[in-house]
C-alpha atoms as a PDB file:
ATOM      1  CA  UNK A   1       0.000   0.000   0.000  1.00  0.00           C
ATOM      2  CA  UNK A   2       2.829   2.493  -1.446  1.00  0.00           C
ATOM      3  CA  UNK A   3       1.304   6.719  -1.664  1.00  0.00           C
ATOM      4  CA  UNK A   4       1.305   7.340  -5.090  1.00  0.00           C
ATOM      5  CA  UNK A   5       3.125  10.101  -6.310  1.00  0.00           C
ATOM      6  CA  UNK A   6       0.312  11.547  -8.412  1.00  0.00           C
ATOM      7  CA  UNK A   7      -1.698  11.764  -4.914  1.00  0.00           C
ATOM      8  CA  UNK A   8       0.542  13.138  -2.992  1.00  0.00           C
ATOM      9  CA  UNK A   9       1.189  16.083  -5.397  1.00  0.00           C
ATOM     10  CA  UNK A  10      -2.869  16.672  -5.755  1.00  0.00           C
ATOM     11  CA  UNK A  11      -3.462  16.703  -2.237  1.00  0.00           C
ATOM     12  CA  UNK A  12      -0.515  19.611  -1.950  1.00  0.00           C
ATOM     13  CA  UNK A  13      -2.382  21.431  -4.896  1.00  0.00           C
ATOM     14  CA  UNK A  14      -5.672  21.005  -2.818  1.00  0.00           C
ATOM     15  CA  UNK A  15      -3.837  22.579   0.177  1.00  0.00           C
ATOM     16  CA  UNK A  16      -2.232  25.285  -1.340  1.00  0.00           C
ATOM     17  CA  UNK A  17      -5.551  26.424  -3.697  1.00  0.00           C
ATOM     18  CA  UNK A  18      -7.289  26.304  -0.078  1.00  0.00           C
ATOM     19  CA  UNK A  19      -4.642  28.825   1.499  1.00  0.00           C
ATOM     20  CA  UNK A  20      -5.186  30.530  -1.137  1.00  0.00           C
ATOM     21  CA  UNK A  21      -9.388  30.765  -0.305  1.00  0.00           C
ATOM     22  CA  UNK A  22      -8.797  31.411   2.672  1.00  0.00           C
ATOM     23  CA  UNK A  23      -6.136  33.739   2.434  1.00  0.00           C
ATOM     24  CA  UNK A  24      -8.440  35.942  -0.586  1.00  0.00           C
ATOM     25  CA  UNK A  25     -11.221  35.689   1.970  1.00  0.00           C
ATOM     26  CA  UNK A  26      -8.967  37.112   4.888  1.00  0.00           C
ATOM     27  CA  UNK A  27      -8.009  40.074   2.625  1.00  0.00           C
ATOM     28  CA  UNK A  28     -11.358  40.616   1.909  1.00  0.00           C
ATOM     29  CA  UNK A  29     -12.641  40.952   5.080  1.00  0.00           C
ATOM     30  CA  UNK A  30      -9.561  43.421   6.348  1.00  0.00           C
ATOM     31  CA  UNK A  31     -10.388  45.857   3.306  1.00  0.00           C
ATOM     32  CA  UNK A  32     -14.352  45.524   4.458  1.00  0.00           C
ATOM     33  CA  UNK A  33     -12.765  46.551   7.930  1.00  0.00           C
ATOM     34  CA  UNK A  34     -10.554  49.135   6.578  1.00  0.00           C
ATOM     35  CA  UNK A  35     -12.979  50.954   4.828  1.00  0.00           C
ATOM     36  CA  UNK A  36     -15.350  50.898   7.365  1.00  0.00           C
ATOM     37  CA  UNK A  37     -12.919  52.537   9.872  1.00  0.00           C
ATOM     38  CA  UNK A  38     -11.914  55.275   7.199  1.00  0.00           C
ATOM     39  CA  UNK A  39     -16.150  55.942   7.471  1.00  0.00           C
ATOM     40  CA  UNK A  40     -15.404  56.396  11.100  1.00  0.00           C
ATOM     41  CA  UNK A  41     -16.568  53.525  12.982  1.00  0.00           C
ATOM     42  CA  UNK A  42     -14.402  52.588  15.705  1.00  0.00           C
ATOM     43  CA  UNK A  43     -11.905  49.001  15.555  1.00  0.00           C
ATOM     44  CA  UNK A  44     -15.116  46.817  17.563  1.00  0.00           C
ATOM     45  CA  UNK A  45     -17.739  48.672  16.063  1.00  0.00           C
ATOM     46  CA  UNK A  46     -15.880  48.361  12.329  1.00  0.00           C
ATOM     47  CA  UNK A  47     -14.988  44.329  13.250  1.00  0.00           C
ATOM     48  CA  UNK A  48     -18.851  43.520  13.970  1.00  0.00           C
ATOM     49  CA  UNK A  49     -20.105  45.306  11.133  1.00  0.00           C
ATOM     50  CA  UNK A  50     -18.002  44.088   8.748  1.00  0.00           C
ATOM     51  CA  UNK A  51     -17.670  40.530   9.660  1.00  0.00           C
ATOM     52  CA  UNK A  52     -21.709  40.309   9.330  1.00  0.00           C
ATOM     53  CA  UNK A  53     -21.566  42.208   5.682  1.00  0.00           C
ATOM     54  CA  UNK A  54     -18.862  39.522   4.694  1.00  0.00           C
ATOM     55  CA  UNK A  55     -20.023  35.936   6.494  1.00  0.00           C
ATOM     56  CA  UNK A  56     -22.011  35.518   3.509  1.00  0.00           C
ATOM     57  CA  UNK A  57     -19.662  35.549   1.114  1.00  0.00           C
ATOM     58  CA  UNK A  58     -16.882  33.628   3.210  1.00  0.00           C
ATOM     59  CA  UNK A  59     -19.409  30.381   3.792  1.00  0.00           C
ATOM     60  CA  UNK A  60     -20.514  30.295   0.351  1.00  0.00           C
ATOM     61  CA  UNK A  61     -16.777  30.126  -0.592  1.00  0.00           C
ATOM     62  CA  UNK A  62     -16.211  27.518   2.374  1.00  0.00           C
ATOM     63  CA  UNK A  63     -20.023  25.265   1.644  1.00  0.00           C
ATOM     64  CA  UNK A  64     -18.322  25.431  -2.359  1.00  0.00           C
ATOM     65  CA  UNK A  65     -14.766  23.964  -1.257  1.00  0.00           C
ATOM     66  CA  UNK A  66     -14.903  21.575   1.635  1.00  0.00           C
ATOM     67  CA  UNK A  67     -17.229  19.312  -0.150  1.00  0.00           C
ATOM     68  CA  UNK A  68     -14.812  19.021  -2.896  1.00  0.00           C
ATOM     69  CA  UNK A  69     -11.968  18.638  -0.398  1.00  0.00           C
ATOM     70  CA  UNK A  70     -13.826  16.022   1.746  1.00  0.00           C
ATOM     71  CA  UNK A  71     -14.497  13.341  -0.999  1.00  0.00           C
ATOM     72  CA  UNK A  72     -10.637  13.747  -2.224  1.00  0.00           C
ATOM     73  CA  UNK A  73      -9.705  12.798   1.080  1.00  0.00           C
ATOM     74  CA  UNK A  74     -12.430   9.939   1.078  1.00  0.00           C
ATOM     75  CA  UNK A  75     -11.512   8.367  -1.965  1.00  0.00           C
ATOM     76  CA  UNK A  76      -8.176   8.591  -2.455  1.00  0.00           C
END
């Protein structure tokens, strides 16, 4: 029961295109904070706020890759 090469190198292409997600969606959310501290909310006020504008868009992102991510790791 050897790892095949060819699986190994997909499961690092998984990981890295899910940094990636999550790394876009972390950006995301700092320039939703940003801007709404530049409108003159303060840091808590700004983190709330944005973090409910933005959940939507993060868990659609997250509901759309762990499935995909899940059976790889079932079936491989």
């Amino acid at each position: 029961m050897g790892i095949r090469a060819e699986s190994v190198g997909s499961r690092y292409c998984r990981f890295i295109a899910l940094f990636g997600i999550a790394l876009e969606n972390g950006l995301v959310l700092v320039g939703c904070f940003n801007q709404l501290l530049e409108e003159g909310l303060s840091i808590e006020e700004a983190s709330i706020k944005g973090a409910c504008l933005r959940l939507r868009a993060v868990l659609m992102t997250a509901f759309t890759t762990l499935p995909r991510i899940n059976t790889d790791i079932v079936f491989s």
